[in-house]
PDB file of N, CA and C in Angstrom:
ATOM      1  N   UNK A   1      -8.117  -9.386 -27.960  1.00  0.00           N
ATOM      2  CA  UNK A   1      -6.766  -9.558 -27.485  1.00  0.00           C
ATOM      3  C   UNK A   1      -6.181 -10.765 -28.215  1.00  0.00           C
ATOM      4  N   UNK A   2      -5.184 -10.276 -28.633  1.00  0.00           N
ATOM      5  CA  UNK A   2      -4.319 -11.571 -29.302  1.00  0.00           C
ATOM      6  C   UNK A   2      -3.741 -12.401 -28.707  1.00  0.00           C
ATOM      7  N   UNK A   3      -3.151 -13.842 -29.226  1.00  0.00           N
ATOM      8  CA  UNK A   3      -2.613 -14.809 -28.157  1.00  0.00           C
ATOM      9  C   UNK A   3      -1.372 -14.758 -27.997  1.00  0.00           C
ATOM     10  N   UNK A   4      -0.543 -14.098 -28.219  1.00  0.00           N
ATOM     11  CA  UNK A   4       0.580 -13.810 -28.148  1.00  0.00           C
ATOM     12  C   UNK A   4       0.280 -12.402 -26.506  1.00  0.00           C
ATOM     13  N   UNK A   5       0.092 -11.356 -26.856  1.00  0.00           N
ATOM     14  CA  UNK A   5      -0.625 -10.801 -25.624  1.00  0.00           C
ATOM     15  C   UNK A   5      -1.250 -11.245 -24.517  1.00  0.00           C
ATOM     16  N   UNK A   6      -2.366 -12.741 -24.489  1.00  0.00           N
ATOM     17  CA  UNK A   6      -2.864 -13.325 -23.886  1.00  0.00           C
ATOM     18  C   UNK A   6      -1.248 -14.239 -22.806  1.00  0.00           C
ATOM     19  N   UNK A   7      -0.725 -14.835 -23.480  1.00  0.00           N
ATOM     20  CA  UNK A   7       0.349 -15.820 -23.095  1.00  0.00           C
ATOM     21  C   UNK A   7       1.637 -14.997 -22.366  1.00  0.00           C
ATOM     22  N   UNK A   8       1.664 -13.824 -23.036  1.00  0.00           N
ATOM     23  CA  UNK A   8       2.300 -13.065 -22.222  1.00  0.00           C
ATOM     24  C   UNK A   8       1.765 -12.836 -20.916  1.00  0.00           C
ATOM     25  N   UNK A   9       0.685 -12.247 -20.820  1.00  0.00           N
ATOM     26  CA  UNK A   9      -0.064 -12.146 -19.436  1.00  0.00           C
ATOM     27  C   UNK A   9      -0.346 -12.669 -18.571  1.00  0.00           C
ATOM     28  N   UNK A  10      -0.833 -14.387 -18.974  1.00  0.00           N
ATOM     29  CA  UNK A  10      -0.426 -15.230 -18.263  1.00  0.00           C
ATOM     30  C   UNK A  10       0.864 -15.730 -17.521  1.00  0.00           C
ATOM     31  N   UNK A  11       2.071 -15.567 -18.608  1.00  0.00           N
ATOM     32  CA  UNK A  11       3.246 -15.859 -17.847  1.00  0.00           C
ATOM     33  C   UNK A  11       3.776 -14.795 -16.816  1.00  0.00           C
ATOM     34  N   UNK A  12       3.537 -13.002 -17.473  1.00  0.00           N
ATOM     35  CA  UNK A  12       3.877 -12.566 -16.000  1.00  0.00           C
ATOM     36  C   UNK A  12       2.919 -12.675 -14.525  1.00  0.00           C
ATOM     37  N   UNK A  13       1.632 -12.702 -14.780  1.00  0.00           N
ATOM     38  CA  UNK A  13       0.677 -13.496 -13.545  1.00  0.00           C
ATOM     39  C   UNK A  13       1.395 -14.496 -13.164  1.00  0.00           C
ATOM     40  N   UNK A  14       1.492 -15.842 -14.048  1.00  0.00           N
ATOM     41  CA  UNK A  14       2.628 -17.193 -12.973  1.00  0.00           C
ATOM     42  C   UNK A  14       3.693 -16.049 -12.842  1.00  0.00           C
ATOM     43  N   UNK A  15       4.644 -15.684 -12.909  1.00  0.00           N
ATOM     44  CA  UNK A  15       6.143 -15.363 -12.297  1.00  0.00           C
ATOM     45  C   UNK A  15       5.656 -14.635 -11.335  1.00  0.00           C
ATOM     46  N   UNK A  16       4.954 -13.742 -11.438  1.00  0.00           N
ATOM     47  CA  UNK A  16       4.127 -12.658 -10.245  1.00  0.00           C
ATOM     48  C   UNK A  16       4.078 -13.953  -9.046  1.00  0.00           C
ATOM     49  N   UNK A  17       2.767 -14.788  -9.424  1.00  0.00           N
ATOM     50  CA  UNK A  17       2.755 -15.769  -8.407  1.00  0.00           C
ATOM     51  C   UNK A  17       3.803 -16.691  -7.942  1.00  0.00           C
ATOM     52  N   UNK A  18       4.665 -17.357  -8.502  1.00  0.00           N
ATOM     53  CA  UNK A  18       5.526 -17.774  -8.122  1.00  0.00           C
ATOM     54  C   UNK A  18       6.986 -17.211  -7.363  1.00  0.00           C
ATOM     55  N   UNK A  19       6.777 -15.843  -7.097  1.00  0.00           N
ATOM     56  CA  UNK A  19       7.789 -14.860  -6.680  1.00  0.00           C
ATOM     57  C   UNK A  19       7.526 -15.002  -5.148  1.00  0.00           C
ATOM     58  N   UNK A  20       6.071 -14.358  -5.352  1.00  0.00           N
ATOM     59  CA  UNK A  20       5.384 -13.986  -4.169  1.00  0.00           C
ATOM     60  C   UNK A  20       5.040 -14.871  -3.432  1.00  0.00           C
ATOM     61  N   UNK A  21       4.748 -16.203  -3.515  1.00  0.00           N
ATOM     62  CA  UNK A  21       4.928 -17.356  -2.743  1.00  0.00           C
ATOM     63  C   UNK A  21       6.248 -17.972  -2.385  1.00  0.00           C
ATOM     64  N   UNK A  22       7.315 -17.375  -2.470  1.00  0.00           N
ATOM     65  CA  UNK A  22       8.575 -17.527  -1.852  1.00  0.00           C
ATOM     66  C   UNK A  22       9.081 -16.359  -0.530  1.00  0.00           C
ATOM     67  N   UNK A  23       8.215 -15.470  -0.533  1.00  0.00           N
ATOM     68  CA  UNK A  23       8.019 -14.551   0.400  1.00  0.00           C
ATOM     69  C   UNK A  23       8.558 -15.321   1.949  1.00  0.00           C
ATOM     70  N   UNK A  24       9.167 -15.306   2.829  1.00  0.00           N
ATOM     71  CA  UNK A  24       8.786 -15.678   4.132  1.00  0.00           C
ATOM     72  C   UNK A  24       7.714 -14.470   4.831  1.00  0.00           C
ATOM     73  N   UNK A  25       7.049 -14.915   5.919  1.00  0.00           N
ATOM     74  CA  UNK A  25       6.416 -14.174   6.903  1.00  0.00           C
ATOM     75  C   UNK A  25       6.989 -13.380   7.729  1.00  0.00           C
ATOM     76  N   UNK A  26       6.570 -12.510   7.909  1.00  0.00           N
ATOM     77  CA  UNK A  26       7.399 -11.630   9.011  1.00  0.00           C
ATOM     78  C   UNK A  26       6.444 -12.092  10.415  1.00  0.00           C
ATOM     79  N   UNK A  27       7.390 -11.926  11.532  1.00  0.00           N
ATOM     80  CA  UNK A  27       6.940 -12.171  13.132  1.00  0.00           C
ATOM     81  C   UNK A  27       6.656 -10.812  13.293  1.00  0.00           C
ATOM     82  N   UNK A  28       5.036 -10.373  13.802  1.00  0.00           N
ATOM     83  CA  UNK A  28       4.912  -9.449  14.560  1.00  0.00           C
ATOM     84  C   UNK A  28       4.070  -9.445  15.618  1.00  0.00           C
ATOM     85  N   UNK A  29       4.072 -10.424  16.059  1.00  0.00           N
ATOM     86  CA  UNK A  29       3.956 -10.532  17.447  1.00  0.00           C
ATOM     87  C   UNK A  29       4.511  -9.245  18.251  1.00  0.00           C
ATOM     88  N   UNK A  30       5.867  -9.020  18.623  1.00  0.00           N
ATOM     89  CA  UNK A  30       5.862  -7.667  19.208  1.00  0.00           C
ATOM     90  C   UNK A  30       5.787  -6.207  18.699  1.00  0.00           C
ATOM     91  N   UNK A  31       5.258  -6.544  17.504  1.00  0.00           N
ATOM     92  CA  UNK A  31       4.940  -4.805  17.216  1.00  0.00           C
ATOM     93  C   UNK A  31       3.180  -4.581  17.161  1.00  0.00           C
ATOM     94  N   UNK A  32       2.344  -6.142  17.806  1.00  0.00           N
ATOM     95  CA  UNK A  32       0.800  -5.496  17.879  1.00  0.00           C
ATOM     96  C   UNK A  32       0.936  -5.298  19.254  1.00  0.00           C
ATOM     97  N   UNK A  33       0.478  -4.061  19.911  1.00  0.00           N
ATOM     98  CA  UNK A  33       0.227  -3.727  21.259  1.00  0.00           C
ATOM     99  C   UNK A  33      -1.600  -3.043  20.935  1.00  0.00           C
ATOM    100  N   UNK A  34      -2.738  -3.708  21.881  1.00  0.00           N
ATOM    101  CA  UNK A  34      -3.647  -3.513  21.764  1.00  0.00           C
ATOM    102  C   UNK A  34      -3.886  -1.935  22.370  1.00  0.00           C
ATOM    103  N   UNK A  35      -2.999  -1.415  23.029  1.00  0.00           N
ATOM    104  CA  UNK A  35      -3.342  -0.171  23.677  1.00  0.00           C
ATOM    105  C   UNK A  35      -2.941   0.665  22.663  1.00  0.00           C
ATOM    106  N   UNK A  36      -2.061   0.932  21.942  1.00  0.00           N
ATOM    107  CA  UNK A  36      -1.503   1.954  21.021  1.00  0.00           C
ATOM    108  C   UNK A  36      -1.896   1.500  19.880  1.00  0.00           C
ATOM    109  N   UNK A  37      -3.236   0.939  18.962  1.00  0.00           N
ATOM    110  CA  UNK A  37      -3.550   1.184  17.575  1.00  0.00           C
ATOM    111  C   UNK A  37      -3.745   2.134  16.853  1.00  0.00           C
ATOM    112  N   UNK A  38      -3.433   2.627  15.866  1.00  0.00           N
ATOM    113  CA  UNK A  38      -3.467   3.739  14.887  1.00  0.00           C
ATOM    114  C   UNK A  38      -5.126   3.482  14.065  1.00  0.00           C
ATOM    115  N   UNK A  39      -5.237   4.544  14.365  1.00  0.00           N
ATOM    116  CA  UNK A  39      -6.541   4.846  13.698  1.00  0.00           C
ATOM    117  C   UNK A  39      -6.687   6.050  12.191  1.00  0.00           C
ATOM    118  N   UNK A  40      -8.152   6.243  12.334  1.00  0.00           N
ATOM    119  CA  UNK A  40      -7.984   7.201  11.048  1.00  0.00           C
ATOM    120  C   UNK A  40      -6.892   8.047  10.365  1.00  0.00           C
ATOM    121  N   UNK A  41      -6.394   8.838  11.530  1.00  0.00           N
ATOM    122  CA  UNK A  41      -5.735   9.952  11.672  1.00  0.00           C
ATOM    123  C   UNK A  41      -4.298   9.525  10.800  1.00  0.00           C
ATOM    124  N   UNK A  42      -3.956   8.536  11.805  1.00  0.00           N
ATOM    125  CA  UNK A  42      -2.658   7.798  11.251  1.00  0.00           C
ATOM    126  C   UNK A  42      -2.707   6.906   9.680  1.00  0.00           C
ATOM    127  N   UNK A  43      -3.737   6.918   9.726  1.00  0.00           N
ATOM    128  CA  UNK A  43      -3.779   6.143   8.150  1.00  0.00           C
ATOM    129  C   UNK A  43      -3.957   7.355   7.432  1.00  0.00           C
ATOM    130  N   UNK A  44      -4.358   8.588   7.558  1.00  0.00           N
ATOM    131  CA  UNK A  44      -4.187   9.502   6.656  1.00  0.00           C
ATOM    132  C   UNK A  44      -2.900  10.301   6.263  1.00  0.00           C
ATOM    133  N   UNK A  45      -2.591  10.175   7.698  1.00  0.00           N
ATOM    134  CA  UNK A  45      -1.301  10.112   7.316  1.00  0.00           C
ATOM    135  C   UNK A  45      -0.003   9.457   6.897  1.00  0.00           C
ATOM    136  N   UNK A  46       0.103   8.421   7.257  1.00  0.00           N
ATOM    137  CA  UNK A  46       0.243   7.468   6.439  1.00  0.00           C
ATOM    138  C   UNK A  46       0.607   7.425   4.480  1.00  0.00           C
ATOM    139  N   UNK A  47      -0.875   7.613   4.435  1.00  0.00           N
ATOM    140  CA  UNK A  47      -1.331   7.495   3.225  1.00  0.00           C
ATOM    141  C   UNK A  47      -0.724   8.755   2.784  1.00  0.00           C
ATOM    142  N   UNK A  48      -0.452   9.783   2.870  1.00  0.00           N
ATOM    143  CA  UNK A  48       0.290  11.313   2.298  1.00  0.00           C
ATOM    144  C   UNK A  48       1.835  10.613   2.317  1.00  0.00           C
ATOM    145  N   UNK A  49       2.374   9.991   3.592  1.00  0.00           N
ATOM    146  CA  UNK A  49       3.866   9.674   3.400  1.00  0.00           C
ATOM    147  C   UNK A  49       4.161   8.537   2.757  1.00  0.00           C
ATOM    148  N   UNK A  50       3.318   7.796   2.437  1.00  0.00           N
ATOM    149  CA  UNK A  50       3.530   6.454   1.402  1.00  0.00           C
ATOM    150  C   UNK A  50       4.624   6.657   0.629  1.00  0.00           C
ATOM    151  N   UNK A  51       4.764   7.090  -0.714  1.00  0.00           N
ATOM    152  CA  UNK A  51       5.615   7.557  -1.267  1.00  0.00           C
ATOM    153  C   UNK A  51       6.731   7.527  -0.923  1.00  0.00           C
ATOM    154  N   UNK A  52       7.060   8.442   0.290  1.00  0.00           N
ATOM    155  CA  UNK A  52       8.359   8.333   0.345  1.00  0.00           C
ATOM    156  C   UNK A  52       9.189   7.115   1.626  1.00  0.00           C
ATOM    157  N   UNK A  53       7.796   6.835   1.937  1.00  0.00           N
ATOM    158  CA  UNK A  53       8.115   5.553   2.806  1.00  0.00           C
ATOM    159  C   UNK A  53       8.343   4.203   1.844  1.00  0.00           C
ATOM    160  N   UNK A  54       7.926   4.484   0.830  1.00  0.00           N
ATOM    161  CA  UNK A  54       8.260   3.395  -0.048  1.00  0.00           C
ATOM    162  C   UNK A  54       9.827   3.380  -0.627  1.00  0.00           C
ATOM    163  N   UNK A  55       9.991   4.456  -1.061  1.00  0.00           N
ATOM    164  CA  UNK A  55      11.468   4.588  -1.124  1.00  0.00           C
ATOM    165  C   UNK A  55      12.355   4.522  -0.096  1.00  0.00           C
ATOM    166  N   UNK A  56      12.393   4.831   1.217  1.00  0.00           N
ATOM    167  CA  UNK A  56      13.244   4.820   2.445  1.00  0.00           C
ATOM    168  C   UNK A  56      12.994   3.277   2.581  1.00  0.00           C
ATOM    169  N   UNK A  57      12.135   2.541   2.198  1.00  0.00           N
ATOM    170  CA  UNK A  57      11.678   1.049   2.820  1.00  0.00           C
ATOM    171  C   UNK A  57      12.538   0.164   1.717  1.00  0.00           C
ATOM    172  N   UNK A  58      13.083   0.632   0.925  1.00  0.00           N
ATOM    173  CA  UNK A  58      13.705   0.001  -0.396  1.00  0.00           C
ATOM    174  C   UNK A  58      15.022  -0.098   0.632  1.00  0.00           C
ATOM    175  N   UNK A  59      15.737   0.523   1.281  1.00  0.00           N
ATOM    176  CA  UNK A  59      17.043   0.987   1.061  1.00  0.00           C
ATOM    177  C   UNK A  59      16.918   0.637   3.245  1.00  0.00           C
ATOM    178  N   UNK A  60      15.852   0.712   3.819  1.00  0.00           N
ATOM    179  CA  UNK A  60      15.933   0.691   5.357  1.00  0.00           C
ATOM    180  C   UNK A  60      15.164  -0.311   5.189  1.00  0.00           C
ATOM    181  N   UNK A  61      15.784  -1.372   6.245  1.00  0.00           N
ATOM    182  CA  UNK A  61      14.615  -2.734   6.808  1.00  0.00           C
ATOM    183  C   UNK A  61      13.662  -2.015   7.536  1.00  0.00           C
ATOM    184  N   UNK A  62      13.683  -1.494   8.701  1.00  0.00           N
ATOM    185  CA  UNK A  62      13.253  -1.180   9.688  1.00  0.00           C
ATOM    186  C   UNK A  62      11.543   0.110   8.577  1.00  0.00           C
ATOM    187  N   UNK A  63      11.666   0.259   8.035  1.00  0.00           N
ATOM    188  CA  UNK A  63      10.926   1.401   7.073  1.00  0.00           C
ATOM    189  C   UNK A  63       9.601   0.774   6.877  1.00  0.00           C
ATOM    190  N   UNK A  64       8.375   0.716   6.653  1.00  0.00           N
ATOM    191  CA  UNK A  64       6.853   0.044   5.904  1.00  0.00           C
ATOM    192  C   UNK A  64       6.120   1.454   5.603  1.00  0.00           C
ATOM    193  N   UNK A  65       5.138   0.695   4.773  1.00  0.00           N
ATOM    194  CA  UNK A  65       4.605   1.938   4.387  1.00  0.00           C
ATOM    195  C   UNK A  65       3.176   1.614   5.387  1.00  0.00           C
ATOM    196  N   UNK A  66       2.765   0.397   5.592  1.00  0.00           N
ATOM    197  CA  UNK A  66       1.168   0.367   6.087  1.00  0.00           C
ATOM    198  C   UNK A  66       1.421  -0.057   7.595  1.00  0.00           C
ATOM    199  N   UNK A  67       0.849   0.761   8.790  1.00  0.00           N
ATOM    200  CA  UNK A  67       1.071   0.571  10.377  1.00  0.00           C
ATOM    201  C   UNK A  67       0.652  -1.073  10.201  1.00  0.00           C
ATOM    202  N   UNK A  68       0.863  -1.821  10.808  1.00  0.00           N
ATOM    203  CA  UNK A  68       0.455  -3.468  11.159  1.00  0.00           C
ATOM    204  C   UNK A  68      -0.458  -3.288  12.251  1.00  0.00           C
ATOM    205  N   UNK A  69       0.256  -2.840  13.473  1.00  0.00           N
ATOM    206  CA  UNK A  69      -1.046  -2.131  14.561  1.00  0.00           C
ATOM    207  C   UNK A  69      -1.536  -1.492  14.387  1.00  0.00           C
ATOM    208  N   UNK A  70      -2.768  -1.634  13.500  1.00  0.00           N
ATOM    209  CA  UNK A  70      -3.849  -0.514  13.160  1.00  0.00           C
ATOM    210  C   UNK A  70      -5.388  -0.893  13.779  1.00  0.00           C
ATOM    211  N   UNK A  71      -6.363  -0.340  13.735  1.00  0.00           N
ATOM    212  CA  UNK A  71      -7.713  -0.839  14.285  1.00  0.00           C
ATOM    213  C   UNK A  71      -8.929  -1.214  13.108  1.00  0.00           C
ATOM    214  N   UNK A  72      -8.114  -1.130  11.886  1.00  0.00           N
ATOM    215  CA  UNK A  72      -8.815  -1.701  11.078  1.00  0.00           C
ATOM    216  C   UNK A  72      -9.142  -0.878  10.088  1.00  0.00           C
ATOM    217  N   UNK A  73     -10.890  -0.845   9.874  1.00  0.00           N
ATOM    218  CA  UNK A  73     -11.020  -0.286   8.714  1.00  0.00           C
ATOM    219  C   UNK A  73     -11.298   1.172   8.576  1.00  0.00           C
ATOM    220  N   UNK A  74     -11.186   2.103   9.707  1.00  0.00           N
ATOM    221  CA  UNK A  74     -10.823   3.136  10.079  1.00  0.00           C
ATOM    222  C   UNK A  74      -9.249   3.684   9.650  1.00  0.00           C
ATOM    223  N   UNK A  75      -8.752   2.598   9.811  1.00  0.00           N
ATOM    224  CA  UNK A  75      -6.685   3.312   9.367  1.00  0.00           C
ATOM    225  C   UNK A  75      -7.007   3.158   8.151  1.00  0.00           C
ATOM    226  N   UNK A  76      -7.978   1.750   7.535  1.00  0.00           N
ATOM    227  CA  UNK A  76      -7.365   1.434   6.251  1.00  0.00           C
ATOM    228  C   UNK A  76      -8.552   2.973   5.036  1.00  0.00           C
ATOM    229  N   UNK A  77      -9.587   3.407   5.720  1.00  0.00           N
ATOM    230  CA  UNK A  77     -10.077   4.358   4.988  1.00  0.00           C
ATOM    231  C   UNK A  77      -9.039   5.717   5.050  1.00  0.00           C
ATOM    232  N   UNK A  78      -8.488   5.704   6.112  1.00  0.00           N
ATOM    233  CA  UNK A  78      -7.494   7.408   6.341  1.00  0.00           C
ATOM    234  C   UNK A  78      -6.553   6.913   5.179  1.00  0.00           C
ATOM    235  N   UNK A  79      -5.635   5.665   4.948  1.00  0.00           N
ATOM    236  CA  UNK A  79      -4.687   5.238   3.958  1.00  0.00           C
ATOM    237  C   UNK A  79      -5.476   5.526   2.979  1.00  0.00           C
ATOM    238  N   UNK A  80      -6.386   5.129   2.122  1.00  0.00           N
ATOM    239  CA  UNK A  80      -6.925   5.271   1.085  1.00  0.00           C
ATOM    240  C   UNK A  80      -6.868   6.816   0.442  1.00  0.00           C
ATOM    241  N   UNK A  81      -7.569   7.670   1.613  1.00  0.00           N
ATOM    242  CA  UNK A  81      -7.799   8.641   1.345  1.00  0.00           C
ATOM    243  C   UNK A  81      -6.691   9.682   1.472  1.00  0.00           C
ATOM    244  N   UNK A  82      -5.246   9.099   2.030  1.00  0.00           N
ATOM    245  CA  UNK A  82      -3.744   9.937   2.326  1.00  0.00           C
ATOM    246  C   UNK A  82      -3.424   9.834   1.101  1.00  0.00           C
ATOM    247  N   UNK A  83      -3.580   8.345  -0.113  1.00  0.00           N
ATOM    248  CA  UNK A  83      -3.171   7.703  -1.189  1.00  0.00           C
ATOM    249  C   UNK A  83      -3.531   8.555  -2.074  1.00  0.00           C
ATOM    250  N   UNK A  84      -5.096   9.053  -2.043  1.00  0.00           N
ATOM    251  CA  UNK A  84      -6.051   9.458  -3.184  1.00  0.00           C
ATOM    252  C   UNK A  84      -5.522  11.124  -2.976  1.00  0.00           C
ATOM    253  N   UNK A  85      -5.037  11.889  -2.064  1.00  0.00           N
ATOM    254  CA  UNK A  85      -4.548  12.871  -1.353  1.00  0.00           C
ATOM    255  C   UNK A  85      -3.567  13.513  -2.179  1.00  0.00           C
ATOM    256  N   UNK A  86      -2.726  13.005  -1.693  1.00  0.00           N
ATOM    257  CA  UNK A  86      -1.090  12.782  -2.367  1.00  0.00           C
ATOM    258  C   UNK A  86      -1.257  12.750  -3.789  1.00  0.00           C
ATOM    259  N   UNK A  87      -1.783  12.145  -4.634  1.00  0.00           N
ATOM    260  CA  UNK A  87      -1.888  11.901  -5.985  1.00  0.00           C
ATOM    261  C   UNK A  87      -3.174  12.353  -6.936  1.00  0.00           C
ATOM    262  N   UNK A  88      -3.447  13.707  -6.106  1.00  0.00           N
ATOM    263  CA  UNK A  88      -4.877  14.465  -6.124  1.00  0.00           C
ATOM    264  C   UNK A  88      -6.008  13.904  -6.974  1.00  0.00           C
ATOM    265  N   UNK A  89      -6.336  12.598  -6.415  1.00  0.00           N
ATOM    266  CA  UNK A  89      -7.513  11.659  -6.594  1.00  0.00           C
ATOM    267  C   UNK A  89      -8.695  12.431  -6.773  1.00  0.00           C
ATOM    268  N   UNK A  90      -8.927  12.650  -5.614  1.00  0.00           N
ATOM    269  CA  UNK A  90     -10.033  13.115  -4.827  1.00  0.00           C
ATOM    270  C   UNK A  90     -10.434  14.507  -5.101  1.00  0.00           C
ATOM    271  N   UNK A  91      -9.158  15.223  -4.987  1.00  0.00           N
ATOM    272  CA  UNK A  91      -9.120  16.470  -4.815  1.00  0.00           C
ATOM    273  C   UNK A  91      -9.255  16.961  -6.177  1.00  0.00           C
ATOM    274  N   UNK A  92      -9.175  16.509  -7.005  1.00  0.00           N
ATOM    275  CA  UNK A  92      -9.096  17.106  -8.778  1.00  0.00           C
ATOM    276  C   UNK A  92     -10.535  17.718  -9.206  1.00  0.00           C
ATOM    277  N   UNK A  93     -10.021  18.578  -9.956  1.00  0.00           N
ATOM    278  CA  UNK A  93     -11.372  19.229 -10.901  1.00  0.00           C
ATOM    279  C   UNK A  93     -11.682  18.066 -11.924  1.00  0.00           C
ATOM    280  N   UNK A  94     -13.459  18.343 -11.665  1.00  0.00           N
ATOM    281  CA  UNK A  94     -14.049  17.346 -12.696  1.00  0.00           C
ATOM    282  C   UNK A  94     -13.772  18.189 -13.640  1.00  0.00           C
ATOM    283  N   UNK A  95     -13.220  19.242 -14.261  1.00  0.00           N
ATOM    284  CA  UNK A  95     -13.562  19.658 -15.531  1.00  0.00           C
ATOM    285  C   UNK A  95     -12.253  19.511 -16.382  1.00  0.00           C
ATOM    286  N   UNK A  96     -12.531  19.490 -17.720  1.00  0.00           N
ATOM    287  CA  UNK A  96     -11.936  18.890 -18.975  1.00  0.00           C
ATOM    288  C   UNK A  96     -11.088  20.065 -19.287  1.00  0.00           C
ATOM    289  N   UNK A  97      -9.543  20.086 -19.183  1.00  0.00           N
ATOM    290  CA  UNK A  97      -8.949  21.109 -20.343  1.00  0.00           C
ATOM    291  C   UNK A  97      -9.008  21.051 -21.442  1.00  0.00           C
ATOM    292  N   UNK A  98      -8.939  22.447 -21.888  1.00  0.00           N
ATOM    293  CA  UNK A  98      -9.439  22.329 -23.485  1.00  0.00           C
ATOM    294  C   UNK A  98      -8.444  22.719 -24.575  1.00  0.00           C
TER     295      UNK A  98
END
């Protein structure tokens, strides 16, 4: 890798970082309720509507793509696998067109 390539990369990493540390926090205090967490199910699904929750989330505050009240690493495997889903990860033929 050349240093011209190298210095580039570095500077969009700092601007990356320096963007993203201007972020404020969001309060969600009232959107964790311990009785209603989303589990697998919902992270798989989820993970299939990403996409277009990403676009409605551009344009609606109220819009996210990842539940906040989730139960952990149960939502976050259904997301993975809604992600890998949607963008036939998973689902693809190992074999080579020719």
């Amino acid at each position: 890798m050349n240093s011209s390539k190298l210095t580039s990369l570095l500077l969009l990493f700092l601007t990356v970082m320096f963007i993203s540390s201007c972020a404020s926090p969001e309060a969600i205090d009232q959107c964790v309720d311990a009785e209603t967490r989303q589990g697998f199910i919902w992270g798989l699904i989820h993970g299939f509507i990403a996409p277009l929750s990403f676009i409605l989330g551009i344009f609606m505050d109220d819009v996210t793509m990842y539940a906040i009240n989730n139960n952990g690493n149960w939502y976050d495997f259904g997301f993975l696998l809604g992600i890998g889903g949607f963008s036939g990860g998973i689902f693809k033929s190992g074999k080579k067109k020719r």
